[in-house]
C-alpha atoms as a PDB file:
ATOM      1  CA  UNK A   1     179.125  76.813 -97.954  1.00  0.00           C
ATOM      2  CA  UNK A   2     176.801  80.173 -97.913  1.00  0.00           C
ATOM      3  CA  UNK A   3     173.884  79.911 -99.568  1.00  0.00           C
ATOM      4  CA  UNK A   4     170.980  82.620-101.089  1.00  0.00           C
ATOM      5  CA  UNK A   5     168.155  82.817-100.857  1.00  0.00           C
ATOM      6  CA  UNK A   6     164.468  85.239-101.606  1.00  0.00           C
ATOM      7  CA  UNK A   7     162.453  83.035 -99.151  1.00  0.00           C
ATOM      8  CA  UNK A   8     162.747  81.233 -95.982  1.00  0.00           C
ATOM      9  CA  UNK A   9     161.619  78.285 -97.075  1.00  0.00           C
ATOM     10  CA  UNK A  10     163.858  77.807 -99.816  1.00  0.00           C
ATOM     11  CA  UNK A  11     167.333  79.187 -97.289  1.00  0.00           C
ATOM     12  CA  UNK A  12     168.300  75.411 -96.683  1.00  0.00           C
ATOM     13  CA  UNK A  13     167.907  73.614-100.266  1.00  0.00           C
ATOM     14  CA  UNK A  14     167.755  69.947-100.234  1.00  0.00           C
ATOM     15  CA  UNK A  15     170.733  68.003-100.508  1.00  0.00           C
ATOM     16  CA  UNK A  16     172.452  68.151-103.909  1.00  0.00           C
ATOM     17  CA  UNK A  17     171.004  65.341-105.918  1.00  0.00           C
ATOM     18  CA  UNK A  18     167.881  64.996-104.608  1.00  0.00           C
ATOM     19  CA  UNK A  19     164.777  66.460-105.899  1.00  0.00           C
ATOM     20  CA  UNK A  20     162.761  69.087-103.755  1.00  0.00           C
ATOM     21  CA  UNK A  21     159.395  68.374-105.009  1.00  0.00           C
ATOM     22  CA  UNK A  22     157.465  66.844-107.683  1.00  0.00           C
ATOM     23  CA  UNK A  23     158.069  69.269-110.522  1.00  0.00           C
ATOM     24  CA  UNK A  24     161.686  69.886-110.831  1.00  0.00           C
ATOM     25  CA  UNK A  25     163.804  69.938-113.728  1.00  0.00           C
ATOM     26  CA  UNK A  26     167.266  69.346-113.759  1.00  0.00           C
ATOM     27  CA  UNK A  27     169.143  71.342-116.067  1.00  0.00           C
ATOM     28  CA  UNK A  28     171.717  69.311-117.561  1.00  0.00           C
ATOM     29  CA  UNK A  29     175.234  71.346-117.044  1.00  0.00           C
ATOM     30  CA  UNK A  30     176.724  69.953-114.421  1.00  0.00           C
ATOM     31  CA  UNK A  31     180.658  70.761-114.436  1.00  0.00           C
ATOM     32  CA  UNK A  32     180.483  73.487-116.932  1.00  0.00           C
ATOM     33  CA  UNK A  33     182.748  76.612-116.317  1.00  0.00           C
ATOM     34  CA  UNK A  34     180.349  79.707-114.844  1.00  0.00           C
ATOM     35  CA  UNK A  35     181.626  83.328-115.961  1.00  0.00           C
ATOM     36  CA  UNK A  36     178.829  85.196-114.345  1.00  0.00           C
ATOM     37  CA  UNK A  37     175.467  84.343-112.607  1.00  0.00           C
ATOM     38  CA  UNK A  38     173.227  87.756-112.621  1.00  0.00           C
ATOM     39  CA  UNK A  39     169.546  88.258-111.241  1.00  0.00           C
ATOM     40  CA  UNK A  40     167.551  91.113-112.143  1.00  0.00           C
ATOM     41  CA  UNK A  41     164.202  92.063-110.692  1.00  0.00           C
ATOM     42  CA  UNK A  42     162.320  93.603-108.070  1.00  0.00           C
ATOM     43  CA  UNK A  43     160.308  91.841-105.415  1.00  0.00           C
ATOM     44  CA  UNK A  44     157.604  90.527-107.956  1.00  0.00           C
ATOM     45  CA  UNK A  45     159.233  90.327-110.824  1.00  0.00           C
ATOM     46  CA  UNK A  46     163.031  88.023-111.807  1.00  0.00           C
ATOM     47  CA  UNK A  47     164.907  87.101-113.965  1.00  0.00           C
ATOM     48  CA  UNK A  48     168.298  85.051-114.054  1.00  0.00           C
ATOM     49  CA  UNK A  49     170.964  84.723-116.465  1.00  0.00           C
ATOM     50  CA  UNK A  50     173.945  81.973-116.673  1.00  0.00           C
ATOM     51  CA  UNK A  51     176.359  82.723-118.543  1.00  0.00           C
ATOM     52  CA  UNK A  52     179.010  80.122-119.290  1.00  0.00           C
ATOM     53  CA  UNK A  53     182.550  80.330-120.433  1.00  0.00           C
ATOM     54  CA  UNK A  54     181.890  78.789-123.588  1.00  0.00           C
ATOM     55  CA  UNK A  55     179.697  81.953-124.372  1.00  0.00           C
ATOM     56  CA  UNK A  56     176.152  79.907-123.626  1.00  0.00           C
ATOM     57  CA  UNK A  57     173.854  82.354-122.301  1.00  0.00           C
ATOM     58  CA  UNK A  58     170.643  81.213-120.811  1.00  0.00           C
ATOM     59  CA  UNK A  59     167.774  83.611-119.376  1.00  0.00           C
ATOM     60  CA  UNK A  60     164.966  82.605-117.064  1.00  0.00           C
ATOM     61  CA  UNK A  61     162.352  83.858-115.397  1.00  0.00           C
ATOM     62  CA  UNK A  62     162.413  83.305-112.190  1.00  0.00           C
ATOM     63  CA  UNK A  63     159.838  83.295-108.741  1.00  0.00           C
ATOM     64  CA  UNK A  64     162.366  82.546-106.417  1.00  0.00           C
ATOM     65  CA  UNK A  65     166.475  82.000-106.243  1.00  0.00           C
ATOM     66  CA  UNK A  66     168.756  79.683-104.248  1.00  0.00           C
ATOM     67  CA  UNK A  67     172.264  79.332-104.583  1.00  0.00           C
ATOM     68  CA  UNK A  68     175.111  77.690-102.622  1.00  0.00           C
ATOM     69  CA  UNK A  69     178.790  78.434-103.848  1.00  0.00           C
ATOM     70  CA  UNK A  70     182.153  77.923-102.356  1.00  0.00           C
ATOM     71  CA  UNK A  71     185.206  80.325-101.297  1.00  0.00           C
ATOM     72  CA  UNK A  72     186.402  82.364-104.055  1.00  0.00           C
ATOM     73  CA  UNK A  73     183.028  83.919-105.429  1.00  0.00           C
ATOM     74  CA  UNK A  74     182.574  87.551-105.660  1.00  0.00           C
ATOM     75  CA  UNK A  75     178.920  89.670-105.592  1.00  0.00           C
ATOM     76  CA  UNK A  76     177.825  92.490-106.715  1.00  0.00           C
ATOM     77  CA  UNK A  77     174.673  94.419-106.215  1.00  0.00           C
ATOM     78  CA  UNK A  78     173.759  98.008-107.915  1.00  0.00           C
ATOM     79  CA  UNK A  79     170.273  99.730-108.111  1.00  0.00           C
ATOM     80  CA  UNK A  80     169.273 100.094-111.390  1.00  0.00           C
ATOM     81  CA  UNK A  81     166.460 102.393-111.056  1.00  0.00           C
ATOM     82  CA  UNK A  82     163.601 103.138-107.635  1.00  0.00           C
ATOM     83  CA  UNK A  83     162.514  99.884-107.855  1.00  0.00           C
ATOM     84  CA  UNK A  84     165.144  97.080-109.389  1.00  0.00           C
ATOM     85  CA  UNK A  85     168.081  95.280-107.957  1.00  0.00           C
ATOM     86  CA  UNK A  86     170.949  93.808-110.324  1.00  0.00           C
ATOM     87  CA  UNK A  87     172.805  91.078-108.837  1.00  0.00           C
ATOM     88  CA  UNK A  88     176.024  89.536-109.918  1.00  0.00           C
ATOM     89  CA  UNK A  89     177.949  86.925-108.988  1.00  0.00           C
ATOM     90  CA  UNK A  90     181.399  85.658-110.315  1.00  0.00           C
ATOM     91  CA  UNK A  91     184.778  84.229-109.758  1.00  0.00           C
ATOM     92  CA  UNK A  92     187.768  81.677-110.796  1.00  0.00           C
ATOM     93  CA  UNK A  93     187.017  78.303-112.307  1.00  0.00           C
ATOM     94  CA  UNK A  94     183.462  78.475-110.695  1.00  0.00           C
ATOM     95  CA  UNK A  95     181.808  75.371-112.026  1.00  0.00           C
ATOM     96  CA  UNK A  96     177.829  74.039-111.568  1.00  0.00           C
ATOM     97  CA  UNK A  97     177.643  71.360-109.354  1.00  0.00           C
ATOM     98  CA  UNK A  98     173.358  71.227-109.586  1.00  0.00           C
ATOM     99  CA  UNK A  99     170.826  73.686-111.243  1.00  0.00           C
ATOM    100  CA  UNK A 100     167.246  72.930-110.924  1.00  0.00           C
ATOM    101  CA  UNK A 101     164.211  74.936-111.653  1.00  0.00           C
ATOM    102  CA  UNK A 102     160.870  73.446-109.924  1.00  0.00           C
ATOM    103  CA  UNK A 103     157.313  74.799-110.712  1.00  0.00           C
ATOM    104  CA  UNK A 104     156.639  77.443-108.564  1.00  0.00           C
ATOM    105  CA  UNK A 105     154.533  77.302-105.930  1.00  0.00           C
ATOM    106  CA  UNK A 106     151.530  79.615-107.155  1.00  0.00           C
ATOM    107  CA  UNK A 107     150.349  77.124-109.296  1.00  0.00           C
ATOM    108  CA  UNK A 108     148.895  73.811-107.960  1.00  0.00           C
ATOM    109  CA  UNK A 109     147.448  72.449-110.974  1.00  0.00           C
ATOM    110  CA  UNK A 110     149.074  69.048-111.622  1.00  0.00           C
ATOM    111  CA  UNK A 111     148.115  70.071-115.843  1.00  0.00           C
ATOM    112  CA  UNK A 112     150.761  73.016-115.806  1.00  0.00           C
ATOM    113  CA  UNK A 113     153.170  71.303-113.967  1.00  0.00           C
ATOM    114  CA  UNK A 114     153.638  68.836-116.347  1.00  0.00           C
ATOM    115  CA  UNK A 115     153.171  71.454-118.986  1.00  0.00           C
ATOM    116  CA  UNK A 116     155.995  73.215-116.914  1.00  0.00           C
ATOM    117  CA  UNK A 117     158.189  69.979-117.525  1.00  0.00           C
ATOM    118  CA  UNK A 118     157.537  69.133-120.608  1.00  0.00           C
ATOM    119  CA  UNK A 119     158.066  72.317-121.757  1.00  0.00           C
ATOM    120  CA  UNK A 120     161.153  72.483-119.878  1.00  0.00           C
ATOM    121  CA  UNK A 121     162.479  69.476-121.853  1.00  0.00           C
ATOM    122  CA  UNK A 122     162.003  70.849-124.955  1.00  0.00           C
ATOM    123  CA  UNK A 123     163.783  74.219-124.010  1.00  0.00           C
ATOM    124  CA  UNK A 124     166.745  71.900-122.766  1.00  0.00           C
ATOM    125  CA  UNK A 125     166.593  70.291-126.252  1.00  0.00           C
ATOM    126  CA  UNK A 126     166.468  72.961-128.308  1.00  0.00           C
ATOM    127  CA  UNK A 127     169.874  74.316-126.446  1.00  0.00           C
ATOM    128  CA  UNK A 128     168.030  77.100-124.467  1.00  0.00           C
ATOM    129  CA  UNK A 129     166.797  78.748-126.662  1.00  0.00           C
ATOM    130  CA  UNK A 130     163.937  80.899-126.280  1.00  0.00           C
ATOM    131  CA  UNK A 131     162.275  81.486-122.533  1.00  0.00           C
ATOM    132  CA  UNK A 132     160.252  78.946-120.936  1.00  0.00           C
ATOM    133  CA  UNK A 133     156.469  80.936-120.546  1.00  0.00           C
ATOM    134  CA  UNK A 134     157.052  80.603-116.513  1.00  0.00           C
ATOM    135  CA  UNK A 135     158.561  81.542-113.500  1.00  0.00           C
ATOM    136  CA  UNK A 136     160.432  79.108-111.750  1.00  0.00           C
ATOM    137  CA  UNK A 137     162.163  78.537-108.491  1.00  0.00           C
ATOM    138  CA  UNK A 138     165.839  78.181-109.297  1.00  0.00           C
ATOM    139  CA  UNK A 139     168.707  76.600-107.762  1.00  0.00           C
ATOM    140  CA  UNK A 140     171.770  76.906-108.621  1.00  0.00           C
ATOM    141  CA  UNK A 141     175.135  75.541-106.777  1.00  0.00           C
ATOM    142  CA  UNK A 142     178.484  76.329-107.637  1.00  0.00           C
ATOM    143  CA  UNK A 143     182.349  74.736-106.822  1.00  0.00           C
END
């Protein structure tokens, strides 16, 4: 198992299944089919898309990345101009096994972080549509 990180102390995620703080939100695909994870961004500024073999798309802002994935997953990464990295990741039958986005740690205001969540829920509702006004720490595993 390899897994990806931006910071150190995201490099060792928590177990798959348990929560790694107070504010995360599980995003509800475990055991789809993955066609291609790419991140985008520079060292402020993120952003992640899923994209599933279905054709669901989902983009996110992101503050931070984590990802564990198993043999048989290819990466990528290109400049795309002085200052931004592209990122891809793909292979076979690559399925989600857990994908949670928790508040990120800038904020310690317990108001947005349940504005974070609740706003979360509705984007899951709604079928991802849209962007969720944050940046989240994302983790994503893959079998």
């Amino acid at each position: 198992m390899m897994y990806f990180s931006r910071s150190e102390n995201r490099f060792n995620p928590p177990e798959l299944g348990q929560s790694g703080g107070r504010n995360v939100l599980e995003v509800p695909l475990v055991g789809r089919r993955v066609r291609e994870v790419v991140v985008v961004g520079s060292g402020k500024d993120w952003e992640m898309s899923v994209e599933l073999e279905d054709g669901l798309a989902i983009g996110i802002a992101i503050s931070d990345f984590s990802m564990s994935c198993c043999a048989g997953m290819y990466c990528a990464t290109t400049g795309i101009d002085d200052l931004n990295l592209q990122t891809r990741y793909w292979g076979e039958d690559l399925r989600i096994e857990a994908f949670r986005l928790e508040m990120s740690s800038w904020s310690d205001d317990e108001a947005v972080a349940q504005e974070f969540f609740r706003d979360g829920q509705q984007w899951i509702a709604e079928g991802f549509h849209g962007e969720l006004p944050y940046a989240a720490s994302a983790y994503l595993a893959l079998r």
